[in-house]
PDB file of N, CA and C in Angstrom:
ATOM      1  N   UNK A   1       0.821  -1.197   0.000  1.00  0.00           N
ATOM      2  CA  UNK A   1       0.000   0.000   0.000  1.00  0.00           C
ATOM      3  C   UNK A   1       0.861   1.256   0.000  1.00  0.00           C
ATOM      4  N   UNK A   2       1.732   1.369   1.015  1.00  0.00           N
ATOM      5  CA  UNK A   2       2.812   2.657   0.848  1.00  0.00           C
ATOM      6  C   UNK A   2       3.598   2.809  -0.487  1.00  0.00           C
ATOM      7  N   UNK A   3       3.837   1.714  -1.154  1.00  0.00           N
ATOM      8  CA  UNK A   3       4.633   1.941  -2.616  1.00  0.00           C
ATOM      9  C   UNK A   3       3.546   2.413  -3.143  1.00  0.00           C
ATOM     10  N   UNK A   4       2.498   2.153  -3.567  1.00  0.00           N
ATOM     11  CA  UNK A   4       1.509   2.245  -4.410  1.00  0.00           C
ATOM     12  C   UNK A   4       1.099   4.316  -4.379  1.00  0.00           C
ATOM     13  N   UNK A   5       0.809   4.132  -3.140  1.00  0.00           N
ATOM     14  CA  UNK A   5       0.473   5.460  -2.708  1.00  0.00           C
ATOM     15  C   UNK A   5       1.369   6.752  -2.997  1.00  0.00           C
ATOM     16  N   UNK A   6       3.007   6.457  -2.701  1.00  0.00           N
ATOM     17  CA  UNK A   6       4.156   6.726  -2.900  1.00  0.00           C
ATOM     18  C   UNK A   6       4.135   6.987  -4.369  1.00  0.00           C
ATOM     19  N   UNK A   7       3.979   5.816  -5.210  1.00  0.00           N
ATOM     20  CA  UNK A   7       3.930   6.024  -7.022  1.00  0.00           C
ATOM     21  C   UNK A   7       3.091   7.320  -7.518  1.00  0.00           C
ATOM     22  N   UNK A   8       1.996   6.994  -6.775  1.00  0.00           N
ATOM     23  CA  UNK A   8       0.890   7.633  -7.244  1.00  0.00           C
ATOM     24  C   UNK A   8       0.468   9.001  -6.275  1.00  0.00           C
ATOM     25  N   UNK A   9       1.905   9.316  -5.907  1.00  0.00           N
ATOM     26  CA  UNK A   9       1.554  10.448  -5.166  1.00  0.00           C
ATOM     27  C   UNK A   9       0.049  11.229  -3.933  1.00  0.00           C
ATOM     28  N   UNK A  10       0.395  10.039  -3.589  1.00  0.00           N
ATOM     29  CA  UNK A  10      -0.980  10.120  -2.636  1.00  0.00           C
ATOM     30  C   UNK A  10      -0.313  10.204  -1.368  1.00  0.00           C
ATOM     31  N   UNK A  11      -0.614  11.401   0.072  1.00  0.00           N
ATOM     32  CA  UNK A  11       0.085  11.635   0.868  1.00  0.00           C
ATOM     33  C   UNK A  11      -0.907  10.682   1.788  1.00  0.00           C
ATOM     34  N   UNK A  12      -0.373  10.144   2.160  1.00  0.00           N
ATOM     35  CA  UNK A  12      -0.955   9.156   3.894  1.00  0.00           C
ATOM     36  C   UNK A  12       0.208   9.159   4.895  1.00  0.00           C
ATOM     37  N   UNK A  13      -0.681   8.664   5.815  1.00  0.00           N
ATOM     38  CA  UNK A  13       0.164   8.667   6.993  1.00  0.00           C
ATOM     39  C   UNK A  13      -0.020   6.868   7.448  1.00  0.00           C
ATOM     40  N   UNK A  14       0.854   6.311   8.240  1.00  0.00           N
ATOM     41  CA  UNK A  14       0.482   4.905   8.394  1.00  0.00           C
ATOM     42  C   UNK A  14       0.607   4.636  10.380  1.00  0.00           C
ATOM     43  N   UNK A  15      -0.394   4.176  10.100  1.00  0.00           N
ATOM     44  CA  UNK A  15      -0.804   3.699  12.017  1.00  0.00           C
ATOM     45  C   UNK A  15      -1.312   2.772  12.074  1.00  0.00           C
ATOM     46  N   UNK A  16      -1.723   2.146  13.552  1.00  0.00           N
ATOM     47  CA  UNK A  16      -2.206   1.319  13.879  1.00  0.00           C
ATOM     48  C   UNK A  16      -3.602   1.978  13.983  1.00  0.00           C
ATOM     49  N   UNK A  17      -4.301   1.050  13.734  1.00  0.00           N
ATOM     50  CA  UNK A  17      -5.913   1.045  14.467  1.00  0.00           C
ATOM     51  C   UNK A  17      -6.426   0.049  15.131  1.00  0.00           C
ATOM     52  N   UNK A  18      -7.750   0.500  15.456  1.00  0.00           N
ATOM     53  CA  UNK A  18      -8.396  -0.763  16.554  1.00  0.00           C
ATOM     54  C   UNK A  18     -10.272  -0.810  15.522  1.00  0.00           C
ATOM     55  N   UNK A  19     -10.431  -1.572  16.063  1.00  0.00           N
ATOM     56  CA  UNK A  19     -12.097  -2.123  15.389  1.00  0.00           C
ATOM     57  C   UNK A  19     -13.079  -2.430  16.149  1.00  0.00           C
ATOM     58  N   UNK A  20     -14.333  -2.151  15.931  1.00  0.00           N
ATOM     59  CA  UNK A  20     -15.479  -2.241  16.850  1.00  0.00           C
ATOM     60  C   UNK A  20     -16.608  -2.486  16.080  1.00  0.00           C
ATOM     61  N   UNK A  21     -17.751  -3.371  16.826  1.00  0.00           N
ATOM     62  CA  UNK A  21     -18.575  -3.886  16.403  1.00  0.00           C
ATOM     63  C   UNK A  21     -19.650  -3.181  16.178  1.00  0.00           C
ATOM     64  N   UNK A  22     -19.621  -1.625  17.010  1.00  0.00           N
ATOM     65  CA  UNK A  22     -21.101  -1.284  17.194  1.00  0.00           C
ATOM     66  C   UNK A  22     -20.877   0.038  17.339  1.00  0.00           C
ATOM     67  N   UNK A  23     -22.294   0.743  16.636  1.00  0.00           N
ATOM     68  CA  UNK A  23     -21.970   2.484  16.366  1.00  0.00           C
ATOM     69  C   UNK A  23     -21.375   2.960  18.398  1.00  0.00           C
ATOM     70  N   UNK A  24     -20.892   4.109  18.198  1.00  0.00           N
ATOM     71  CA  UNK A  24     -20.732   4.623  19.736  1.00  0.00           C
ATOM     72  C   UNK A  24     -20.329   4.076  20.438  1.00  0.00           C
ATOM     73  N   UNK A  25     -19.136   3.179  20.312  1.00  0.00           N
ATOM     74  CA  UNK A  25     -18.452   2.501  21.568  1.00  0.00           C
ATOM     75  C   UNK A  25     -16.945   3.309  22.004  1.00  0.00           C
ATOM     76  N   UNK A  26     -16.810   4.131  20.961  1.00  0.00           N
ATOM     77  CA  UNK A  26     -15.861   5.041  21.189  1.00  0.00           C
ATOM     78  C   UNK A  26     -15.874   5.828  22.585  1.00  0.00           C
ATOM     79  N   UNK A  27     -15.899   5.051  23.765  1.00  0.00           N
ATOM     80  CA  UNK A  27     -16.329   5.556  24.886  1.00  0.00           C
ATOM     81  C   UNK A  27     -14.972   6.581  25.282  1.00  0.00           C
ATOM     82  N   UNK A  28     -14.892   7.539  26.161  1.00  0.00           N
ATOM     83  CA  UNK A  28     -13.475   8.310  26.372  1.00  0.00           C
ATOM     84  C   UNK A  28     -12.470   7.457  27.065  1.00  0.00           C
ATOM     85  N   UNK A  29     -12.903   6.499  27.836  1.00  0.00           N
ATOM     86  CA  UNK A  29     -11.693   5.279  28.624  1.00  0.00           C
ATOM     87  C   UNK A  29     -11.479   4.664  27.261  1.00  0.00           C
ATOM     88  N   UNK A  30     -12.040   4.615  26.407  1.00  0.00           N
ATOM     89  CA  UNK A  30     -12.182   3.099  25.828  1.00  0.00           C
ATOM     90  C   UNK A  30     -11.029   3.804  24.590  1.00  0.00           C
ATOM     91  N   UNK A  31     -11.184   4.859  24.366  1.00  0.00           N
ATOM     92  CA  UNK A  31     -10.381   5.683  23.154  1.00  0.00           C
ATOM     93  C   UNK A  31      -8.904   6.271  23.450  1.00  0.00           C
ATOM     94  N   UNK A  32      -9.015   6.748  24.920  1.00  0.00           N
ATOM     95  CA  UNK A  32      -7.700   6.755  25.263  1.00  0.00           C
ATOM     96  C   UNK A  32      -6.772   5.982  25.954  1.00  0.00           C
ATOM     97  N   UNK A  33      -7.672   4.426  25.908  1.00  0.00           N
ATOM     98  CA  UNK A  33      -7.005   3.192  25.999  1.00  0.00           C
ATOM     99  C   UNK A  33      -6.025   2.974  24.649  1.00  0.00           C
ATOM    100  N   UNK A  34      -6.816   2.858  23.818  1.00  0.00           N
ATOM    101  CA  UNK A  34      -6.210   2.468  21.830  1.00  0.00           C
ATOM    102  C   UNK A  34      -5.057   3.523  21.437  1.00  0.00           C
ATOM    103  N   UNK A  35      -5.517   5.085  22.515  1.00  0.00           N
ATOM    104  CA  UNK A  35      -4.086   6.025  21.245  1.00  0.00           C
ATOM    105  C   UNK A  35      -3.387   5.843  22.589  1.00  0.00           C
ATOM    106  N   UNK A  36      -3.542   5.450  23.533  1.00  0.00           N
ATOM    107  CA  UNK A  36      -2.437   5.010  24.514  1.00  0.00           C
ATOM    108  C   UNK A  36      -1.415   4.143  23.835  1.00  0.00           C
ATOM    109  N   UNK A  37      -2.110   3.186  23.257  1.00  0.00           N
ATOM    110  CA  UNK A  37      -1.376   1.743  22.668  1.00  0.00           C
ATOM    111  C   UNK A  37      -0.785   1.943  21.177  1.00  0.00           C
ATOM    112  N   UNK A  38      -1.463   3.561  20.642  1.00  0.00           N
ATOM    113  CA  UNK A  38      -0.789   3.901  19.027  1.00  0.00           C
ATOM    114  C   UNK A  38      -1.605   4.233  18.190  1.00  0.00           C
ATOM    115  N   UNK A  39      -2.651   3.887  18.346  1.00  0.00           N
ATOM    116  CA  UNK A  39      -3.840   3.772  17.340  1.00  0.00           C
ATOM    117  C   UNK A  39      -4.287   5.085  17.279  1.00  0.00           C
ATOM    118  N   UNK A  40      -4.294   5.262  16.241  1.00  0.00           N
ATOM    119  CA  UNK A  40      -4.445   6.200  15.262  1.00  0.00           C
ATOM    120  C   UNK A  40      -5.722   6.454  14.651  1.00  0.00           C
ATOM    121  N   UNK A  41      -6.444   5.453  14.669  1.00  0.00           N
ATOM    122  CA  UNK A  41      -8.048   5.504  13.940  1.00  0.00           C
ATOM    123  C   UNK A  41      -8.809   4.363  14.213  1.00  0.00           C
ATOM    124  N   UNK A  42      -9.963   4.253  14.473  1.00  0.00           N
ATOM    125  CA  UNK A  42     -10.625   2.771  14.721  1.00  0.00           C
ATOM    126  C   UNK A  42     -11.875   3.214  13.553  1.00  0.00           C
ATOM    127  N   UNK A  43     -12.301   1.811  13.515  1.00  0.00           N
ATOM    128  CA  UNK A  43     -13.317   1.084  12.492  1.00  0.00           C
ATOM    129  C   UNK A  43     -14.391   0.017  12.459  1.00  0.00           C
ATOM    130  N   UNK A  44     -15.103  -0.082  11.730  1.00  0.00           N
ATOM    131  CA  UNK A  44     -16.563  -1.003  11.948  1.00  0.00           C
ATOM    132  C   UNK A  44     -16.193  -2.640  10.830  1.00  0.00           C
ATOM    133  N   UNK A  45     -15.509  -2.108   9.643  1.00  0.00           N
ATOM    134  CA  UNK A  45     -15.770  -3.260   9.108  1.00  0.00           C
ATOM    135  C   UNK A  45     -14.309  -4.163   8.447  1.00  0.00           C
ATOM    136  N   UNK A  46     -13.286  -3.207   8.639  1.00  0.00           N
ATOM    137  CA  UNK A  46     -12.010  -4.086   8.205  1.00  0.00           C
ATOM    138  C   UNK A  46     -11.963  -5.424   8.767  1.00  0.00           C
ATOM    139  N   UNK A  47     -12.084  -5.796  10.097  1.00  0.00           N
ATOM    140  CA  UNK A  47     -11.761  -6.882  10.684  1.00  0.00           C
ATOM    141  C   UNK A  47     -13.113  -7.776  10.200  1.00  0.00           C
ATOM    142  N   UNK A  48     -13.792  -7.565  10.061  1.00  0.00           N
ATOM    143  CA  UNK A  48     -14.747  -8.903   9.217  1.00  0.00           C
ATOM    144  C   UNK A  48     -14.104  -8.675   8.083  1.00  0.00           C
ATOM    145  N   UNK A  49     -13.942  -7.927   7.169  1.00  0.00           N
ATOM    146  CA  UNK A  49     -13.771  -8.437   5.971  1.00  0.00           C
ATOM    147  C   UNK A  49     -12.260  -8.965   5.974  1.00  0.00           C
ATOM    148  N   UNK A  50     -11.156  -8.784   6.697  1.00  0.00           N
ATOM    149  CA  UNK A  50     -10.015  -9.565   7.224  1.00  0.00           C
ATOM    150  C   UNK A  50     -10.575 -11.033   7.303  1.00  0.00           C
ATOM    151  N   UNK A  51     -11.247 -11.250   7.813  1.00  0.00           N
ATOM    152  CA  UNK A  51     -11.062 -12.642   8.536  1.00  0.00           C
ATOM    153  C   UNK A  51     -11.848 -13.280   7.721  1.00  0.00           C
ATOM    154  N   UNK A  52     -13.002 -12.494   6.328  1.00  0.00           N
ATOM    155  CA  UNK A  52     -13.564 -13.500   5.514  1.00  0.00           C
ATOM    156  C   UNK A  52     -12.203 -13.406   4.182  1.00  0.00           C
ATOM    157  N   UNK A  53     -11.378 -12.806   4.388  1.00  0.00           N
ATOM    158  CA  UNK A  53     -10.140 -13.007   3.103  1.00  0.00           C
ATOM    159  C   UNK A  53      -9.414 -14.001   3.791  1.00  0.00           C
ATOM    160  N   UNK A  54      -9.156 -13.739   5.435  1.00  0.00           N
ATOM    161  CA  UNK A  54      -8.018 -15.256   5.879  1.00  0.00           C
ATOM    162  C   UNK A  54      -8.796 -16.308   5.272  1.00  0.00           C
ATOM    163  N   UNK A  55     -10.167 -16.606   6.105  1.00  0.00           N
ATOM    164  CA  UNK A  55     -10.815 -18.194   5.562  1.00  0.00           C
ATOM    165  C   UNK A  55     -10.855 -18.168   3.994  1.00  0.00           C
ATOM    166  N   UNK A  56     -10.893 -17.301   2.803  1.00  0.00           N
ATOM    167  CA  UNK A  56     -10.894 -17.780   1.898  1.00  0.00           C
ATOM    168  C   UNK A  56      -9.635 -17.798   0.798  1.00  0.00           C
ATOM    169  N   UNK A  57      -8.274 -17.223   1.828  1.00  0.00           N
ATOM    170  CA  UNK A  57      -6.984 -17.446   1.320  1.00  0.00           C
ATOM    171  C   UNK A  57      -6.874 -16.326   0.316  1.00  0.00           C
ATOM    172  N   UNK A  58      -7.502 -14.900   0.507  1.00  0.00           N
ATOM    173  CA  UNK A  58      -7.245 -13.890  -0.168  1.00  0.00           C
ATOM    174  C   UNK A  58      -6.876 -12.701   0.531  1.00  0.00           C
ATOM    175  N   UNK A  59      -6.096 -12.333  -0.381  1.00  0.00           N
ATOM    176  CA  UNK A  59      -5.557 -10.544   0.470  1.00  0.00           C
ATOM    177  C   UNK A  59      -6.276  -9.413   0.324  1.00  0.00           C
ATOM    178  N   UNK A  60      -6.243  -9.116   1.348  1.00  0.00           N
ATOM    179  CA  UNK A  60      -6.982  -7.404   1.369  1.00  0.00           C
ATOM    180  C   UNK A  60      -5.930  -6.555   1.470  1.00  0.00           C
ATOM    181  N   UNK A  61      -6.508  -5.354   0.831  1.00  0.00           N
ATOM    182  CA  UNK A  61      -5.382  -4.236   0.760  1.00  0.00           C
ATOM    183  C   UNK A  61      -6.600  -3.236   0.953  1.00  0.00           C
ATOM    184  N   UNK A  62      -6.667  -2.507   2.436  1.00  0.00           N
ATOM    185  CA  UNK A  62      -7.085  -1.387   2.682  1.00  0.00           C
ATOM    186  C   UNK A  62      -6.308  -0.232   2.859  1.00  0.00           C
ATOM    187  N   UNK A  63      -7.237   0.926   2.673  1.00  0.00           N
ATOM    188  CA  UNK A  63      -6.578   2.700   3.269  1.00  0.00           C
ATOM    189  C   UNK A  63      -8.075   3.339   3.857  1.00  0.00           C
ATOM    190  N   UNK A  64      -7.494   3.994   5.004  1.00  0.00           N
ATOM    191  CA  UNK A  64      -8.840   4.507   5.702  1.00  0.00           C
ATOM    192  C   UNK A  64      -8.742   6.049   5.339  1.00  0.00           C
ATOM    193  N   UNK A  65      -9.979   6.593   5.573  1.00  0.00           N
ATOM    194  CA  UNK A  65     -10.121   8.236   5.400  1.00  0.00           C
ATOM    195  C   UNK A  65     -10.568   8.405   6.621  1.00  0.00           C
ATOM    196  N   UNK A  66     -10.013   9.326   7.044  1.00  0.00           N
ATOM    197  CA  UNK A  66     -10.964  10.116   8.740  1.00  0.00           C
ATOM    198  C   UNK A  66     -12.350  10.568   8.234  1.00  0.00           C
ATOM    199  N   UNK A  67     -13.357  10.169   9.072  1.00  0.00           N
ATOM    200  CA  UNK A  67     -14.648  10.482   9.110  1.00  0.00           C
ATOM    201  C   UNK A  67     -14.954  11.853   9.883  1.00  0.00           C
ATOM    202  N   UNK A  68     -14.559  11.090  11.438  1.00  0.00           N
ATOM    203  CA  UNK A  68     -14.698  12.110  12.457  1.00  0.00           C
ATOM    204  C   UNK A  68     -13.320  12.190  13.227  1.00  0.00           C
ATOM    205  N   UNK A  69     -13.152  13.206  14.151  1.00  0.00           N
ATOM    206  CA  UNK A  69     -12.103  13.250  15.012  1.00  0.00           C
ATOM    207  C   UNK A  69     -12.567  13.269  16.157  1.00  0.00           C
ATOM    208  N   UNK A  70     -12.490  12.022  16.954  1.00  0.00           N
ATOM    209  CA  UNK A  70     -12.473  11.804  18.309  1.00  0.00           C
ATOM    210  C   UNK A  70     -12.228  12.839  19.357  1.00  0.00           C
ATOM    211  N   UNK A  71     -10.979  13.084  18.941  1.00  0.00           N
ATOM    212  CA  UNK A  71     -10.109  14.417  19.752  1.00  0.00           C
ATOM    213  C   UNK A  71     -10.631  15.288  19.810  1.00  0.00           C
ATOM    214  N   UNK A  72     -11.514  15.764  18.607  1.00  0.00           N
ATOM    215  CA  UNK A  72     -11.014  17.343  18.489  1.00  0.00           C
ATOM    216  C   UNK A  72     -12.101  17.790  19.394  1.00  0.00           C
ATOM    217  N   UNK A  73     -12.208  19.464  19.954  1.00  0.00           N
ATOM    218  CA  UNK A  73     -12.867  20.332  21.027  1.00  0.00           C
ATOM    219  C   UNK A  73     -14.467  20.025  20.643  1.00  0.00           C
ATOM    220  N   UNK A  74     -14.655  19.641  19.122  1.00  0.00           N
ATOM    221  CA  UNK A  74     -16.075  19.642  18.705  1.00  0.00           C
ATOM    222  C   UNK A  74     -16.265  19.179  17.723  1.00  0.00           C
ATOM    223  N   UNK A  75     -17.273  18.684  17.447  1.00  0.00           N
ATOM    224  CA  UNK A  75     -17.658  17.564  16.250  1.00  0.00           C
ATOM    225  C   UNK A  75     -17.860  18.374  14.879  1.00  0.00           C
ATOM    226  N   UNK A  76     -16.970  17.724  13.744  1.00  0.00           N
ATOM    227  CA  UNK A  76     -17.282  18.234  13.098  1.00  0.00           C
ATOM    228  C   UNK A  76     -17.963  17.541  11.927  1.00  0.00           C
ATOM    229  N   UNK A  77     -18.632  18.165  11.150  1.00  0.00           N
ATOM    230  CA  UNK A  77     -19.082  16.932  10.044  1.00  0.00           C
ATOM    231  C   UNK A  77     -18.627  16.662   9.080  1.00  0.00           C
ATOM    232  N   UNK A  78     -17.682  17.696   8.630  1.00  0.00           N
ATOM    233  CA  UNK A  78     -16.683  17.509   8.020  1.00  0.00           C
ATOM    234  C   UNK A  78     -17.199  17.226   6.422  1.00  0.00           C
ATOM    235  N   UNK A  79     -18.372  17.442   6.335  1.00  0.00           N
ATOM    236  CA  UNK A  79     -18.945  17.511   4.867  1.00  0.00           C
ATOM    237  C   UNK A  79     -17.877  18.570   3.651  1.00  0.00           C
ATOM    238  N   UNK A  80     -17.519  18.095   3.005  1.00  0.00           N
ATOM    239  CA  UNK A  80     -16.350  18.543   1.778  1.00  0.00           C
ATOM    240  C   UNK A  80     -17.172  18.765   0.852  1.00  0.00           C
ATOM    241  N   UNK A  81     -16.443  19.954  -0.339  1.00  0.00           N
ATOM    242  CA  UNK A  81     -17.338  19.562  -1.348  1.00  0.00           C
ATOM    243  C   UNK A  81     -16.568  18.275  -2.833  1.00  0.00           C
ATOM    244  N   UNK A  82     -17.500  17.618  -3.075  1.00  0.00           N
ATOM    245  CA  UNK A  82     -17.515  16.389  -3.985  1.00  0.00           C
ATOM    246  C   UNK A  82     -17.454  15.237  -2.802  1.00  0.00           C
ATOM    247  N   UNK A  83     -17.913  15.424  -1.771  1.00  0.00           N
ATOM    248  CA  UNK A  83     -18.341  14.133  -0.763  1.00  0.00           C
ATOM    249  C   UNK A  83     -20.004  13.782  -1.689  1.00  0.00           C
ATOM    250  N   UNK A  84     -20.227  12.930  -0.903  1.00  0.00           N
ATOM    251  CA  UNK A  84     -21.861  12.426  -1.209  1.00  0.00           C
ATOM    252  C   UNK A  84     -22.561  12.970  -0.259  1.00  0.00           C
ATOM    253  N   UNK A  85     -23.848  13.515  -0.571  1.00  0.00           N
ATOM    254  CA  UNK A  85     -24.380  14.748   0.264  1.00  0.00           C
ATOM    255  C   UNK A  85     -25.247  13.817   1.185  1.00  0.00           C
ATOM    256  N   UNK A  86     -24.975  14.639   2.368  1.00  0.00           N
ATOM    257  CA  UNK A  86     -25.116  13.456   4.085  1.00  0.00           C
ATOM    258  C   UNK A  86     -24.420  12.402   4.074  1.00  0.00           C
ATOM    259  N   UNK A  87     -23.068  12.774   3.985  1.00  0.00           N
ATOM    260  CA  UNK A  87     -22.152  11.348   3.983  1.00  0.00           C
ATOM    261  C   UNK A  87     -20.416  11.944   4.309  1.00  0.00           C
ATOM    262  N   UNK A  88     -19.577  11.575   4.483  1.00  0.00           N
ATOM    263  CA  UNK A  88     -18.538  11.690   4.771  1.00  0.00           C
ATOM    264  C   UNK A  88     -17.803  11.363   3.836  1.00  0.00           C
ATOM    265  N   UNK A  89     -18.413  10.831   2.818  1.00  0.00           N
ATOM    266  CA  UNK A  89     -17.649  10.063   1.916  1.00  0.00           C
ATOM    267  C   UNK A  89     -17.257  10.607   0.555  1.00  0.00           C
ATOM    268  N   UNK A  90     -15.822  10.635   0.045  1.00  0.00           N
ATOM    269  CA  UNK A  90     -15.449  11.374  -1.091  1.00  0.00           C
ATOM    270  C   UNK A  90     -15.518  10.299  -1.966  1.00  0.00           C
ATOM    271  N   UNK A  91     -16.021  10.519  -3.260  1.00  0.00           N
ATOM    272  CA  UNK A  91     -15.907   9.788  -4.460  1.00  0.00           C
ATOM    273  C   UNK A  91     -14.724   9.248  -4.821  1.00  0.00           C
ATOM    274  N   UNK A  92     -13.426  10.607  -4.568  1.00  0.00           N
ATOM    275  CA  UNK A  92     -12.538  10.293  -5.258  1.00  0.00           C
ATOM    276  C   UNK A  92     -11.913   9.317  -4.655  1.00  0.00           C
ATOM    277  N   UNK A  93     -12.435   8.431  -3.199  1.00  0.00           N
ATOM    278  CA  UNK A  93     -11.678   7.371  -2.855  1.00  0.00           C
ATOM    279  C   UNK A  93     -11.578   5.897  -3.560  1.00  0.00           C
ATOM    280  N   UNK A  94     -13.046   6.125  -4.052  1.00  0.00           N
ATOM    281  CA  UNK A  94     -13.298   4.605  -5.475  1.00  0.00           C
ATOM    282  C   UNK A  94     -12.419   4.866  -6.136  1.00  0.00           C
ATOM    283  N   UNK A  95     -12.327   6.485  -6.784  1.00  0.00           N
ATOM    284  CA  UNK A  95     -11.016   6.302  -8.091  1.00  0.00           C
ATOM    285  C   UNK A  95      -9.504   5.720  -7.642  1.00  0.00           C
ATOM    286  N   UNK A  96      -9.538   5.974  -6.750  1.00  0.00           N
ATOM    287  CA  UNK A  96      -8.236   5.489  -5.964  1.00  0.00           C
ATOM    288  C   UNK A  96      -7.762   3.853  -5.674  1.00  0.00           C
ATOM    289  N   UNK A  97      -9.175   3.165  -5.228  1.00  0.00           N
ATOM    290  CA  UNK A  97      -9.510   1.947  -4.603  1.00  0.00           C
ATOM    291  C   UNK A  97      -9.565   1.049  -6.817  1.00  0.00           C
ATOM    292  N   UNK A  98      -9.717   2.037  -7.298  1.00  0.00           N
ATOM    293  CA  UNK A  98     -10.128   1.409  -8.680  1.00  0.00           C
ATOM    294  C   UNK A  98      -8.425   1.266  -9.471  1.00  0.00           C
ATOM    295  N   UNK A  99      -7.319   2.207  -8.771  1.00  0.00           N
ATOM    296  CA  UNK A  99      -6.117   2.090  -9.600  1.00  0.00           C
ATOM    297  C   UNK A  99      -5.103   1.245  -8.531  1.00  0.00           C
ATOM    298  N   UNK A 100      -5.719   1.439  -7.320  1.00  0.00           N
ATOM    299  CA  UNK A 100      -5.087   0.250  -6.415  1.00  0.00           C
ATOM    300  C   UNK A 100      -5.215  -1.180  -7.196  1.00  0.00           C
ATOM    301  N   UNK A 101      -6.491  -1.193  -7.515  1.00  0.00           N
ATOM    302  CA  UNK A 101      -6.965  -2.851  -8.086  1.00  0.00           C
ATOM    303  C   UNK A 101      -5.716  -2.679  -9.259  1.00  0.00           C
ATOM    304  N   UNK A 102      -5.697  -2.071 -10.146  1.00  0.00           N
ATOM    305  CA  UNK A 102      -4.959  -1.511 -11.666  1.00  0.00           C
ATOM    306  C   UNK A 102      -3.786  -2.365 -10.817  1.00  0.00           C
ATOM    307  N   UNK A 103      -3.192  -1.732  -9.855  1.00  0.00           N
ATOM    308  CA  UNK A 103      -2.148  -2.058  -9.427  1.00  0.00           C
ATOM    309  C   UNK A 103      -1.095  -3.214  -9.301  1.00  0.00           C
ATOM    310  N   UNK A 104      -2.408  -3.728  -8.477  1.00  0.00           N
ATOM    311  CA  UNK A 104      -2.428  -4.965  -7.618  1.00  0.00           C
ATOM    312  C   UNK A 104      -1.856  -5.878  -8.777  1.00  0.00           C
ATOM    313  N   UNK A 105      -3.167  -5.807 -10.409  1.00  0.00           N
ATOM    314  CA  UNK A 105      -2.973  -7.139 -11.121  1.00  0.00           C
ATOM    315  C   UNK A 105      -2.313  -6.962 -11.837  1.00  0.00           C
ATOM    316  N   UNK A 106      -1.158  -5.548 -12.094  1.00  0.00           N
ATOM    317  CA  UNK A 106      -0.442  -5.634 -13.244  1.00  0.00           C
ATOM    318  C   UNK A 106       1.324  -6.056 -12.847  1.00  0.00           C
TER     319      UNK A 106
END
């Protein structure tokens, strides 16, 4: 993932994260347990889809985008423009996730 990103001039940063099953568990013990330990960002669905690529002997290659910031003084929503409207989510991460694949099989 860092070569790829690196090629293709895409700036990231690389950390650990942690994963959770259920909206709002980001409790304040529970969050400054994880960046105690490094973690950098937590998540809902990497670790299932991890463990359905172990049982079926395939690799995943993820990159996360910040949604929200835990930290910060106040929530923000962080709506961009070219996100999907009521969503956090930028388009241009498929184009990205679409030259990763490019990547991967050439």
């Amino acid at each position: 993932m860092a070569r790829f990103m690196e090629e293709n001039g895409i700036p990231y940063v690389k950390g650990r994260t942690w994963t959770t099953d259920s909206f709002y568990r980001e409790t304040v013990n529970n969050f400054e347990k994880h960046k105690a330990d490094g973690c950098i960002s937590v998540e809902m669905e990497c670790a299932a889809l991890q463990a359905m690529c172990d049982f079926r002997g395939l690799n995943l290659y993820t990159f996360f985008t910040s949604g929200d910031l835990l930290d910060a003084p106040e929530w923000d929503t962080r709506q961009k423009e070219g996100h999907v409207e009521g969503t956090q989510h930028d388009s241009g991460h498929f184009d990205i996730a679409l030259e990763l694949a490019r990547y991967i099989v050439s």
